[in-house]
C-alpha atoms as a PDB file:
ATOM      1  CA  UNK A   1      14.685 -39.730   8.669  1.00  0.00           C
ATOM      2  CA  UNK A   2      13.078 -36.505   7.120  1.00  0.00           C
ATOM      3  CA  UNK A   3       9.875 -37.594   8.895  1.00  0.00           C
ATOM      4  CA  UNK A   4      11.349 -37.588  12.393  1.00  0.00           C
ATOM      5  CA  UNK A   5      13.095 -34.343  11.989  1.00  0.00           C
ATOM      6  CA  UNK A   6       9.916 -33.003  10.901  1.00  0.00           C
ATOM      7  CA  UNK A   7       8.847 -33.833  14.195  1.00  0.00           C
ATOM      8  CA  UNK A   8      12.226 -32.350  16.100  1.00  0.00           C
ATOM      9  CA  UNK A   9      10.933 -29.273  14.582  1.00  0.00           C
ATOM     10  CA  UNK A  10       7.560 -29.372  15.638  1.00  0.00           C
ATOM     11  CA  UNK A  11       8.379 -30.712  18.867  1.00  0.00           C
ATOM     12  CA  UNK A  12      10.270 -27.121  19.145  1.00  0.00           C
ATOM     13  CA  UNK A  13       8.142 -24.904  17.796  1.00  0.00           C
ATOM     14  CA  UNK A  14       4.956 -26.155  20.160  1.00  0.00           C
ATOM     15  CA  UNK A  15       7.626 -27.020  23.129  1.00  0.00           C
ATOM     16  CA  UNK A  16       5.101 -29.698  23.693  1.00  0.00           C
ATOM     17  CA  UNK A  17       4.522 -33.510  23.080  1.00  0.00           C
ATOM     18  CA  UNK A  18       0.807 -33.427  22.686  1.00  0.00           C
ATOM     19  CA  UNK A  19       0.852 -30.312  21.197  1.00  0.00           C
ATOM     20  CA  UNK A  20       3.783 -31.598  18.591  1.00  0.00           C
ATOM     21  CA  UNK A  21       1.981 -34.510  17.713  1.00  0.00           C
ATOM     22  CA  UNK A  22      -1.220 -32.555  17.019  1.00  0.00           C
ATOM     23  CA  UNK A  23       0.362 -30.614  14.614  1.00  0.00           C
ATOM     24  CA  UNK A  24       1.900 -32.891  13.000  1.00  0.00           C
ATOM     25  CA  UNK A  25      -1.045 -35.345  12.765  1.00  0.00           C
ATOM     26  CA  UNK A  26       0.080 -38.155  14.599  1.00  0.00           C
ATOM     27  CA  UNK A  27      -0.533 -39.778  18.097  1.00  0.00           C
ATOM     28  CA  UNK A  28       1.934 -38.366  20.977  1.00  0.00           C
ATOM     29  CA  UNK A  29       3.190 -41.978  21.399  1.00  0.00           C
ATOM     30  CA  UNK A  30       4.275 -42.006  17.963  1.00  0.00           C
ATOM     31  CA  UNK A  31       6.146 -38.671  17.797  1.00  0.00           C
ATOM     32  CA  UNK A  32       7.740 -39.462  20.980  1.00  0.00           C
ATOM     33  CA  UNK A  33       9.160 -42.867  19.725  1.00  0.00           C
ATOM     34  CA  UNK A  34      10.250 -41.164  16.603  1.00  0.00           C
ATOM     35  CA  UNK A  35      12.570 -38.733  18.649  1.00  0.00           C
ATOM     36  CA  UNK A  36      13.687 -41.584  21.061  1.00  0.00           C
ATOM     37  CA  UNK A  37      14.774 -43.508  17.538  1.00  0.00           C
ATOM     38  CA  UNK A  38      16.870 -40.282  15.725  1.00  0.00           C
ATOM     39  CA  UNK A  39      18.149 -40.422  19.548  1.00  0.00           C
ATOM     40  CA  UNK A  40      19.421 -43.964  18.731  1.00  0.00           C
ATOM     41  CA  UNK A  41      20.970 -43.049  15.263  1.00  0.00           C
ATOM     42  CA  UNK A  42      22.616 -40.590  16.071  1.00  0.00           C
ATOM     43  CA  UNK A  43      23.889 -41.792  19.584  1.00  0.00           C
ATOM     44  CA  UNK A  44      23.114 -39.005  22.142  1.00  0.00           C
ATOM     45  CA  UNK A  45      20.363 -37.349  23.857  1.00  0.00           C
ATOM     46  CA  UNK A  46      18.613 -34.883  22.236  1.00  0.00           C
ATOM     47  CA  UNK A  47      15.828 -33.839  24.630  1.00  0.00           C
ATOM     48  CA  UNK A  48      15.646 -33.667  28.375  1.00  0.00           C
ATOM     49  CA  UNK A  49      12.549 -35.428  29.746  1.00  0.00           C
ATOM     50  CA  UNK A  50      10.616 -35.630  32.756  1.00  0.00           C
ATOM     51  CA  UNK A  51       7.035 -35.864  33.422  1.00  0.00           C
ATOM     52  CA  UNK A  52       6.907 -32.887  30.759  1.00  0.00           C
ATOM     53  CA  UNK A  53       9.376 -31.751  28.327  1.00  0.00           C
ATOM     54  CA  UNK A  54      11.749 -29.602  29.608  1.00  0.00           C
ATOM     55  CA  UNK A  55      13.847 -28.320  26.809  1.00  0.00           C
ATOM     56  CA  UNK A  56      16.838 -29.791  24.411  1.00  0.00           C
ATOM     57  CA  UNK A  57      20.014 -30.863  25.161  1.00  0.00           C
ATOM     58  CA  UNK A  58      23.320 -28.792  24.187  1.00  0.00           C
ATOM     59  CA  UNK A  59      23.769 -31.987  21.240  1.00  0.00           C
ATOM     60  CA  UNK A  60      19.715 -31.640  20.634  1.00  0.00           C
ATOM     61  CA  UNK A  61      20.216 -27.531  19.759  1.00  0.00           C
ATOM     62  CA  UNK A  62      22.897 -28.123  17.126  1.00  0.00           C
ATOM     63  CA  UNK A  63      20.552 -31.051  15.609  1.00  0.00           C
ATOM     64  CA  UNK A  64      17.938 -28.622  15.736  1.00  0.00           C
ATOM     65  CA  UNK A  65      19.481 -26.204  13.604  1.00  0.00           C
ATOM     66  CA  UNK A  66      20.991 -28.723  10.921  1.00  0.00           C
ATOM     67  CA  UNK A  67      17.027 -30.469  11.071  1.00  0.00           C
ATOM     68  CA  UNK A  68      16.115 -27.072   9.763  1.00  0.00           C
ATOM     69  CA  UNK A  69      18.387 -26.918   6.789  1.00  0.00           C
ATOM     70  CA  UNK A  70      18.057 -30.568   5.857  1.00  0.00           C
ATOM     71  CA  UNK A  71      13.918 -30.178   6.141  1.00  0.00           C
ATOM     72  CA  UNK A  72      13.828 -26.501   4.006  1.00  0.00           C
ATOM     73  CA  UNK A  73      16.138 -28.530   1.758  1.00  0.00           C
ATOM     74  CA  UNK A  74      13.852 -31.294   1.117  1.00  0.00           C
ATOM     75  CA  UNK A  75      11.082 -29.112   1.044  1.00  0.00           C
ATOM     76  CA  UNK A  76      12.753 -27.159  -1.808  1.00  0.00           C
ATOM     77  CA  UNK A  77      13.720 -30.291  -3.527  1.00  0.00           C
ATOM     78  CA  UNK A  78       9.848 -31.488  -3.621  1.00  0.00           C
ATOM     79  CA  UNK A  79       8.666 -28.189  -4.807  1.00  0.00           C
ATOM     80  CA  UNK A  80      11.172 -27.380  -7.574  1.00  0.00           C
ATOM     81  CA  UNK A  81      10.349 -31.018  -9.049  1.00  0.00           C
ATOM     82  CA  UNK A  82       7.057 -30.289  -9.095  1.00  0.00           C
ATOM     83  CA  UNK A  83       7.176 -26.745 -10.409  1.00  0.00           C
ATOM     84  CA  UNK A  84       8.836 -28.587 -13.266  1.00  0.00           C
ATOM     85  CA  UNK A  85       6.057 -30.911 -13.874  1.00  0.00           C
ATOM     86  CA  UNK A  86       3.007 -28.745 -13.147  1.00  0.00           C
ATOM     87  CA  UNK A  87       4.295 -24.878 -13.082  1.00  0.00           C
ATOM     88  CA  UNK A  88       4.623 -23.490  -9.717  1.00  0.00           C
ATOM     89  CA  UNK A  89       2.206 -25.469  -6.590  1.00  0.00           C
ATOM     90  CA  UNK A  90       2.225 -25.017  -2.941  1.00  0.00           C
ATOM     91  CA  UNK A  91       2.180 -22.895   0.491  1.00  0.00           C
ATOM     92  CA  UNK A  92       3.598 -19.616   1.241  1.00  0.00           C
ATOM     93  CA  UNK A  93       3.433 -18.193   4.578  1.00  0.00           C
ATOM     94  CA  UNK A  94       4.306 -14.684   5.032  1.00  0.00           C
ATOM     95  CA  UNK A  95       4.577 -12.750   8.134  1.00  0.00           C
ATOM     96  CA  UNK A  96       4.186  -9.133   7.983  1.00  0.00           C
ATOM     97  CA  UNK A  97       4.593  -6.279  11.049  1.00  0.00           C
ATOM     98  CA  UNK A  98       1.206  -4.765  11.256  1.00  0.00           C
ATOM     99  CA  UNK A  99       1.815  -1.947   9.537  1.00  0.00           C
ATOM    100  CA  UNK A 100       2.358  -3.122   6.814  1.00  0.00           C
ATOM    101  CA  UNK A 101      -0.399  -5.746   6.141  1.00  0.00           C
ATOM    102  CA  UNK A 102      -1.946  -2.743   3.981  1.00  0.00           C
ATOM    103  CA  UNK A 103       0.504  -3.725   1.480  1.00  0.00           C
ATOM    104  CA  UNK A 104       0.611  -7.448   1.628  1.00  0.00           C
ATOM    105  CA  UNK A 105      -2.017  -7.714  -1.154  1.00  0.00           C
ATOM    106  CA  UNK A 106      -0.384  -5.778  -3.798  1.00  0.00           C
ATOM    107  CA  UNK A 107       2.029  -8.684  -3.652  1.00  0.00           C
ATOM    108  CA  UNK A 108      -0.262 -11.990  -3.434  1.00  0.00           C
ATOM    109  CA  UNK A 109      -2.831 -10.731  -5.914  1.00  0.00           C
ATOM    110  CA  UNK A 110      -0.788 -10.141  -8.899  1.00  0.00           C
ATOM    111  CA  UNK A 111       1.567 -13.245  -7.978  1.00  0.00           C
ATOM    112  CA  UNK A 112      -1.351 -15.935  -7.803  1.00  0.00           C
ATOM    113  CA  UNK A 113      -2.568 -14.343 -11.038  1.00  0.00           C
ATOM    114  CA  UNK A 114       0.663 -15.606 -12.303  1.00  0.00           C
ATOM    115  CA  UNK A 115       0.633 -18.652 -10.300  1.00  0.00           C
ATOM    116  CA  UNK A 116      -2.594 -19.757  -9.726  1.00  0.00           C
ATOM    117  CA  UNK A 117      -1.818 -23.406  -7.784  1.00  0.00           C
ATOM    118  CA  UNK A 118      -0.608 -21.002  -5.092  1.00  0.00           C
ATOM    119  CA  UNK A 119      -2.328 -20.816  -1.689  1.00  0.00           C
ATOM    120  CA  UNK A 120      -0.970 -18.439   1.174  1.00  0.00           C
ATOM    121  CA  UNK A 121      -1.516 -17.914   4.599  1.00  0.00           C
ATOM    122  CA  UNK A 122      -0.601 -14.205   5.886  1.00  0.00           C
ATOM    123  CA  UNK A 123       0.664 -13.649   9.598  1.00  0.00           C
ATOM    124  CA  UNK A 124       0.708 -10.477  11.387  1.00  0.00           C
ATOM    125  CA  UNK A 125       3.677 -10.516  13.535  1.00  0.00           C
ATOM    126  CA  UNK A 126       5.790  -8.248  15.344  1.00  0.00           C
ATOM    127  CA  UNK A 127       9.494  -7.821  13.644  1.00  0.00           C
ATOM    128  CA  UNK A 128      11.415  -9.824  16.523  1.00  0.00           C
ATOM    129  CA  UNK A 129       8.953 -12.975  15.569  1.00  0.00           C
ATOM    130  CA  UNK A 130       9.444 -12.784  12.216  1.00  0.00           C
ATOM    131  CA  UNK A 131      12.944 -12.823  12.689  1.00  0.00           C
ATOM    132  CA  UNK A 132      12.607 -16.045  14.677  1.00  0.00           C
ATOM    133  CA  UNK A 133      10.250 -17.414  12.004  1.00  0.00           C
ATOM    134  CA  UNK A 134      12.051 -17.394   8.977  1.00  0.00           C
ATOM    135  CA  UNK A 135      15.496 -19.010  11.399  1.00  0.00           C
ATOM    136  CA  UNK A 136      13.001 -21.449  12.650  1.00  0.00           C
ATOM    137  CA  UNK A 137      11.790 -22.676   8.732  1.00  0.00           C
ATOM    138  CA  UNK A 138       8.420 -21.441   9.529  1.00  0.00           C
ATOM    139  CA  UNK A 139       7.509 -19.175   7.115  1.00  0.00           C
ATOM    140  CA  UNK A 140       8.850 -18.191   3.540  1.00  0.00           C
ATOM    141  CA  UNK A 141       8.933 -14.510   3.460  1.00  0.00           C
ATOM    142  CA  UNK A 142       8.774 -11.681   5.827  1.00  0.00           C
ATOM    143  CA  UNK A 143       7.600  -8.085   5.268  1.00  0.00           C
ATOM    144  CA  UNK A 144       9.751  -5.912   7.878  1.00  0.00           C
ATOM    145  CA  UNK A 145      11.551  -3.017   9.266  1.00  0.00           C
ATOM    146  CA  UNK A 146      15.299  -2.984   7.188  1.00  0.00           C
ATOM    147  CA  UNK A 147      17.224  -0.068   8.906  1.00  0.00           C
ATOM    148  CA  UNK A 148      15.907  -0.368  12.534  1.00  0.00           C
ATOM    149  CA  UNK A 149      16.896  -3.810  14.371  1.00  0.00           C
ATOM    150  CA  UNK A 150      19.100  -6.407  13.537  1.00  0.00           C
ATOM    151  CA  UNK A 151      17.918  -8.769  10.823  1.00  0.00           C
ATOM    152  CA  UNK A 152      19.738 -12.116  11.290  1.00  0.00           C
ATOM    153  CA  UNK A 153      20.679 -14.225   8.241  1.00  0.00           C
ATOM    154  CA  UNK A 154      18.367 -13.221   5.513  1.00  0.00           C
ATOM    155  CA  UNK A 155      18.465 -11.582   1.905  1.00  0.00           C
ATOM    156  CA  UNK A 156      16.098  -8.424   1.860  1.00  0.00           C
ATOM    157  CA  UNK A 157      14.543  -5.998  -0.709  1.00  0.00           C
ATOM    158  CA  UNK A 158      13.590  -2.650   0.282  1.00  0.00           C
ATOM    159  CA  UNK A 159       9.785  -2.105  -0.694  1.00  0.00           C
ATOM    160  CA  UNK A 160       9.013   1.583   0.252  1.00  0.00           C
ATOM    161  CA  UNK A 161       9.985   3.970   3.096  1.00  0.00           C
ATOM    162  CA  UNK A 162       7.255   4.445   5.912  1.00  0.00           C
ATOM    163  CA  UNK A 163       6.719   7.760   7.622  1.00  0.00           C
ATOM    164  CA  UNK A 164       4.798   8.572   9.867  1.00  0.00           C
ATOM    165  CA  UNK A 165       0.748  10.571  10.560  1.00  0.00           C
ATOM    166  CA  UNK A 166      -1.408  11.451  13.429  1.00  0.00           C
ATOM    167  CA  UNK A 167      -4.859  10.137  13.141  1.00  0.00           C
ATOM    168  CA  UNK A 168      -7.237  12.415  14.302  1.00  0.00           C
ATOM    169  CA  UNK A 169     -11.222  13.115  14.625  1.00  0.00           C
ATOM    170  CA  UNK A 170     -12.447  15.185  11.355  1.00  0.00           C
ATOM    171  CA  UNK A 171     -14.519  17.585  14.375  1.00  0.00           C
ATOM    172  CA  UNK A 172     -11.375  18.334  16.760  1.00  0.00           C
ATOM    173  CA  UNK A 173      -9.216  21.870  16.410  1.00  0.00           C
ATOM    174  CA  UNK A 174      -6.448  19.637  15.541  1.00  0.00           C
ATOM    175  CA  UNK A 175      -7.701  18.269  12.328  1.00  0.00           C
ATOM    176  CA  UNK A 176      -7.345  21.836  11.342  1.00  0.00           C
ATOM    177  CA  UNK A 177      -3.378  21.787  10.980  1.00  0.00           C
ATOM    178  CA  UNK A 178      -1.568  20.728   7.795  1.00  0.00           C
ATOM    179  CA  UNK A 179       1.196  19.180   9.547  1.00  0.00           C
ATOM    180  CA  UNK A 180       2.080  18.848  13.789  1.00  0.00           C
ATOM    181  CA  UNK A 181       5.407  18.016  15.572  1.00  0.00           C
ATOM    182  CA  UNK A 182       6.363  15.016  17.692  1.00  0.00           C
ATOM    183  CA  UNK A 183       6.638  17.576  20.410  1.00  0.00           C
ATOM    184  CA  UNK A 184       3.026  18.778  19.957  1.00  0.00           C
ATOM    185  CA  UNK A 185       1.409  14.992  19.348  1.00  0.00           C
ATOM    186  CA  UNK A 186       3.322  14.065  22.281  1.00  0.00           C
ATOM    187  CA  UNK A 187       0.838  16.206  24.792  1.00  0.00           C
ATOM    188  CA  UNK A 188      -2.199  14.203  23.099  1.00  0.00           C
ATOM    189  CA  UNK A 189      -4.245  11.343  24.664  1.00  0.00           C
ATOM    190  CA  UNK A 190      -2.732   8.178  22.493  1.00  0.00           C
ATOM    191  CA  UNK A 191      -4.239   5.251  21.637  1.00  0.00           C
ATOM    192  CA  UNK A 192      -1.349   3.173  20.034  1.00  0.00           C
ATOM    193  CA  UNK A 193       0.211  -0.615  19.226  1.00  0.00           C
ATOM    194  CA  UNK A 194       1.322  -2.374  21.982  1.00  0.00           C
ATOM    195  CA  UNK A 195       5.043  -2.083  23.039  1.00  0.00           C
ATOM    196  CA  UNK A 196       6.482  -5.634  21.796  1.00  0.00           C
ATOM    197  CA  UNK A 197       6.096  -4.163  17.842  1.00  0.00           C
ATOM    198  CA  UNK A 198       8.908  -2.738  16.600  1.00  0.00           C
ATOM    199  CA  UNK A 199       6.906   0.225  15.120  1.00  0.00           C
ATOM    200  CA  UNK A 200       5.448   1.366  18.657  1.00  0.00           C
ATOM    201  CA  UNK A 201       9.792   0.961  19.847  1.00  0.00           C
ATOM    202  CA  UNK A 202      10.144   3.948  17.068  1.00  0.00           C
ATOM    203  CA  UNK A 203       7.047   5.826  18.145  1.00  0.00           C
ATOM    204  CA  UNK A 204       8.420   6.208  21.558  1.00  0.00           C
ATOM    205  CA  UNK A 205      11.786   7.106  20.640  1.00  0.00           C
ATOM    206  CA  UNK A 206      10.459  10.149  18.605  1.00  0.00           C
ATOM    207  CA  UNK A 207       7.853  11.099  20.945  1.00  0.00           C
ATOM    208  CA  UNK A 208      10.918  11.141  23.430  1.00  0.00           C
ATOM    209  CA  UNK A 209      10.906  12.526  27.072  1.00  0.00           C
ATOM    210  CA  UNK A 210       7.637  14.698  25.926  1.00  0.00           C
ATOM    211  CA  UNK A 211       5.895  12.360  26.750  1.00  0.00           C
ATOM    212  CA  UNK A 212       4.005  11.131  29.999  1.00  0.00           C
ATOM    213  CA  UNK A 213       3.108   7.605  30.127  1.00  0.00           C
ATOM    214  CA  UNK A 214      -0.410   8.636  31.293  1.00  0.00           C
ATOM    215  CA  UNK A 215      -0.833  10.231  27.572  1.00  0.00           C
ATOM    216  CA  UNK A 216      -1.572   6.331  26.479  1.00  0.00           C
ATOM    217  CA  UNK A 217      -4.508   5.776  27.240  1.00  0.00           C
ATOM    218  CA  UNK A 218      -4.786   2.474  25.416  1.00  0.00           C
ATOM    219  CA  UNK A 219      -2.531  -0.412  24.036  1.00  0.00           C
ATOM    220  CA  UNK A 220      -3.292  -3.059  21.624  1.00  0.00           C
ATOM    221  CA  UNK A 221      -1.779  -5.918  19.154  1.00  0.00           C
ATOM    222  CA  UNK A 222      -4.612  -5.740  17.113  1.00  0.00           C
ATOM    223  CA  UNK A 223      -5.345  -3.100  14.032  1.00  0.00           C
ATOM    224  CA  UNK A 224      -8.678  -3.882  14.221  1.00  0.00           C
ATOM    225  CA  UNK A 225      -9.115  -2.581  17.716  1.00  0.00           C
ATOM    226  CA  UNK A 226      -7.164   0.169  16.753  1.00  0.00           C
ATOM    227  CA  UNK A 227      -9.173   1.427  14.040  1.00  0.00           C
ATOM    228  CA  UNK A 228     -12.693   0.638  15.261  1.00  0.00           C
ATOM    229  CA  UNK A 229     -11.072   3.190  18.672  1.00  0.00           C
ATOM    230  CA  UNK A 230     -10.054   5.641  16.163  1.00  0.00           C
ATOM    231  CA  UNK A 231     -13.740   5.370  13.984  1.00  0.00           C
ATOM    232  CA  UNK A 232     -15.599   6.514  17.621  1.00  0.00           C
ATOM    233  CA  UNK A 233     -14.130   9.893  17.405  1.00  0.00           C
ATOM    234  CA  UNK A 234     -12.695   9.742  20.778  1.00  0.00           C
ATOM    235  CA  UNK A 235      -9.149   9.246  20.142  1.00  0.00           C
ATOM    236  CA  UNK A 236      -5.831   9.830  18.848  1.00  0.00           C
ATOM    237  CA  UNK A 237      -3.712   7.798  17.494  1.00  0.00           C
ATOM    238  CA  UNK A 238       0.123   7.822  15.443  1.00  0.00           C
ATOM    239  CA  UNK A 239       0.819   5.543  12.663  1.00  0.00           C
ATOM    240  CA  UNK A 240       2.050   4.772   9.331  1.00  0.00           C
ATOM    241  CA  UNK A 241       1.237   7.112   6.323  1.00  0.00           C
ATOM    242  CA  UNK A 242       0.181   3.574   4.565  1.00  0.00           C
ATOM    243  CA  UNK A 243      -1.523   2.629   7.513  1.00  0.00           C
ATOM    244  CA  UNK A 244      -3.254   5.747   7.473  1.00  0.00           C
ATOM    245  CA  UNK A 245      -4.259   5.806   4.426  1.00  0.00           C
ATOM    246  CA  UNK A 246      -6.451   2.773   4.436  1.00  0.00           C
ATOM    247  CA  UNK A 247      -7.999   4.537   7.329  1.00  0.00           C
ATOM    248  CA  UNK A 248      -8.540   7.306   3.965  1.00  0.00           C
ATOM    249  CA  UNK A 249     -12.064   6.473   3.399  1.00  0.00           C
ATOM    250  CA  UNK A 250     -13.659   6.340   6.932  1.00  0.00           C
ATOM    251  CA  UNK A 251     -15.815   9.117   7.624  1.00  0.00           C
ATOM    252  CA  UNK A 252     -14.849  11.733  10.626  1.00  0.00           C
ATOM    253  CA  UNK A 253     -10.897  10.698  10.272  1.00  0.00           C
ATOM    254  CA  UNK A 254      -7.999  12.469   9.264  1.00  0.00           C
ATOM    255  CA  UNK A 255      -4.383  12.213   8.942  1.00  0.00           C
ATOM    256  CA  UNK A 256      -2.122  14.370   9.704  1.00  0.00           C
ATOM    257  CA  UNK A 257       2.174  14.941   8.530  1.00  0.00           C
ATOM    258  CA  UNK A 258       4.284  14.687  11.389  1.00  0.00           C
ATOM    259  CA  UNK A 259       7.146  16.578  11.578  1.00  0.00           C
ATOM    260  CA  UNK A 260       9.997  18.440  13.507  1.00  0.00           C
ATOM    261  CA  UNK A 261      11.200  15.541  12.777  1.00  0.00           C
ATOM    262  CA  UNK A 262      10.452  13.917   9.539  1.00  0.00           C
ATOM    263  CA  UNK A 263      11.140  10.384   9.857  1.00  0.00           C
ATOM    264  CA  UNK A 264      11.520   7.712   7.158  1.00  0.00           C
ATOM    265  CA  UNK A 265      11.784   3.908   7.749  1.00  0.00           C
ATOM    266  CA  UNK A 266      12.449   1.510   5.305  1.00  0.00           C
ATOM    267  CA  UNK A 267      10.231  -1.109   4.590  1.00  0.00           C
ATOM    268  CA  UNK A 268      11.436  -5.123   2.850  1.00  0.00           C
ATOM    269  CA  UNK A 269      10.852  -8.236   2.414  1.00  0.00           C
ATOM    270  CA  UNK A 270      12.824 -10.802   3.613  1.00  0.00           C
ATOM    271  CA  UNK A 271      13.554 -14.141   3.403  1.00  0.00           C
ATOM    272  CA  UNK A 272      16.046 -16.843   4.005  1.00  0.00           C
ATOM    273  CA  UNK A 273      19.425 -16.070   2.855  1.00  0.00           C
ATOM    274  CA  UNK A 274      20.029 -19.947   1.865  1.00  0.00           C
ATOM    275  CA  UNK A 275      20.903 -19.855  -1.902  1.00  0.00           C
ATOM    276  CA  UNK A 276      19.853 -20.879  -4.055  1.00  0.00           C
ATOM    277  CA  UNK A 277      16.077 -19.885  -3.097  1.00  0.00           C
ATOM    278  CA  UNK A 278      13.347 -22.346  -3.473  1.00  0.00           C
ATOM    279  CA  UNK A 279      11.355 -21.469  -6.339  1.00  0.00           C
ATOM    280  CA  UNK A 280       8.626 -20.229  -4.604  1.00  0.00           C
ATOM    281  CA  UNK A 281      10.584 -17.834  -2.681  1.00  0.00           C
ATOM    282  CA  UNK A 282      12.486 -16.811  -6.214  1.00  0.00           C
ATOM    283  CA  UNK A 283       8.925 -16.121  -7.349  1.00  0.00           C
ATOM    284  CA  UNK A 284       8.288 -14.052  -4.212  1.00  0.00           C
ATOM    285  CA  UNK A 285      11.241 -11.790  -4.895  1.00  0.00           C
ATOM    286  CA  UNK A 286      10.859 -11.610  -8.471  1.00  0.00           C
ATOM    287  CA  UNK A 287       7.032  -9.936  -7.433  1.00  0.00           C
ATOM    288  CA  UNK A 288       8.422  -8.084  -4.850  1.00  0.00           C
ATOM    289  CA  UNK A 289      10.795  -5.945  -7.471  1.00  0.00           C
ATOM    290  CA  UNK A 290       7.668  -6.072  -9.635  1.00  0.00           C
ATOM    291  CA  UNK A 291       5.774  -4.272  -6.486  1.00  0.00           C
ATOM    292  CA  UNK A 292       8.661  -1.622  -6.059  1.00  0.00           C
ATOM    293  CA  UNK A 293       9.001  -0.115  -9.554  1.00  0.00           C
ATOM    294  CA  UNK A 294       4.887   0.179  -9.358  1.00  0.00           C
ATOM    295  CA  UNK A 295       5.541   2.033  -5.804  1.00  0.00           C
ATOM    296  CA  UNK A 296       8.242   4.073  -7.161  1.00  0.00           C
ATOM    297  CA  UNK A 297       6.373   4.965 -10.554  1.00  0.00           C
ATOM    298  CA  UNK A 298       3.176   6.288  -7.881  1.00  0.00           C
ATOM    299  CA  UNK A 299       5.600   8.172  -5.993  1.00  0.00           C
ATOM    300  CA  UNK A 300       6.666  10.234  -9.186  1.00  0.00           C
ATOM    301  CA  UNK A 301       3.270  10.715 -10.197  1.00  0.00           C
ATOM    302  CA  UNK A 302       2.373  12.098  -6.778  1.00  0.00           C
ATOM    303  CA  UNK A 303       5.657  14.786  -6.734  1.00  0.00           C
ATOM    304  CA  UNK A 304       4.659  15.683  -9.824  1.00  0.00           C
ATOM    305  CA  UNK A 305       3.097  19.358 -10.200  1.00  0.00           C
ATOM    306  CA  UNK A 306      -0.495  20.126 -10.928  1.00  0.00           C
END
């Protein structure tokens, strides 16, 4: 039974049968009998077929969702037994909003040092996806906005508050300043995230009617983009103070405070609110509160006087 709501799941999450069956490693004749058989058990229609797949029924959504308890069930199940053979083993996925993948491995490092049977796999997803992710049994943890968007059904820990810094060439007049409003930054040629992440959402709320939708000059998903852009000299761009200051150490860049307003976002992880957690997540969390005293105990040091 757990097999063939293994492949419900995948069969949603790919929204196609060859694609389903890749993923899950078998031929598309097989996954496709194995749905037309939990069909038969359970004594309704799940999906609607044609020549293609074409979505679930109403009785195939509420199977979905119950497929995705029973399946993070049993996958709990398998890992706690084997935590308590072998100390903690297995997979965690985490999906983090770009801006905050600068973080991510003061989290992973310290927790495979404790657990070192651990593999990950790190995601960089907007906030909405990650939302849909963690529903959807697809990752284990989340690193996300808190106080901005709805969150769904999750248990969260506030990490550190984000705020925000233009990113400027080292040569222009601007570079000069010590700090520059949202009104000012608004009149500058932008080169920012693309619109579907939550963090460009806030951007343009701050930035306001001031700006002109000519001032972006480019959009991308992809940090990497971003910062190679920035490392030209030719543009501008506005972005998290953690963000920013990985960008510390490249020559001919600096960040500057914005203000008028100063704005603070805070910054968690999240993960399923099913209790209790899988060990693995437990771990997670445990790390996580490990990570935020070490964040708090910098943030002291740095208000402290010379």
């Amino acid at each position: 039974m757990i097999d063939k709501l293994e492949f419900l799941l995948a069969l949603a999450r790919e929204g196609h049968f060859g694609h389903a069956a890749e993923a899950c490693g078998v031929t598309q004749p097989t996954l496709s009998a194995a749905i037309k058989q939990l069909e038969d058990i359970l004594g309704v229609r799940l999906v609607n077929r044609a020549s293609r797949f074409q979505g679930f029924t109403a009785e195939g959504e509420r199977v979905l969702d119950w497929a995705r308890r029973i399946v993070a069930d049993t996958r709990a199940m398998r890992r706690e037994i084997q935590g308590l053979r072998s100390g903690l083993t297995g997979h965690v996925r985490i999906a983090a909003i770009p801006t905050a993948l600068p973080i991510v491995a003061a989290l992973t490092t310290p927790f495979r040092a404790r657990h070192p049977h651990v593999r990950f796999t790190v995601l960089g997803r907007a906030s909405t996806q990650i939302r849909e992710m963690i529903a959807a049994v697809e990752i284990e943890a989340g690193i996300t906005y808190l106080d901005h968007e709805p969150l769904g059904r999750v248990k969260s820990l506030p990490l550190y508050r984000e705020d925000y810094r233009l990113v400027v060439a080292s040569v222009s007049e601007t570079s000069k300043r010590s700090e520059i409003s949202w009104h000012e930054a608004a009149s500058l040629p932008l080169c920012l995230l693309s619109p579907n992440m939550q963090n460009r959402r806030i951007i343009d709320e701050l930035l306001g009617t001031d700006r002109s939708p000519d001032k972006v000059v480019l959009e991308t998903d992809s940090l990497t983009v971003l910062m190679t852009h920035l490392q030209t000299g030719a543009w501008t761009s506005i972005m998290s103070s953690k963000l920013a200051n990985m960008l510390g150490n490249v020559p001919g860049l600096v960040s500057i405070p914005l203000v008028d307003p100063v704005v603070q976002h805070s910054i968690g992880l999240v993960v399923s609110a099913d209790d209790p957690m899988i060990p693995l997540t437990a771990a997670l969390f445990s790390e996580a509160r490990q990570l935020v005293k070490i964040f708090e105990e910098s943030q002291e040091a740095a208000n402290v006087p010379a």
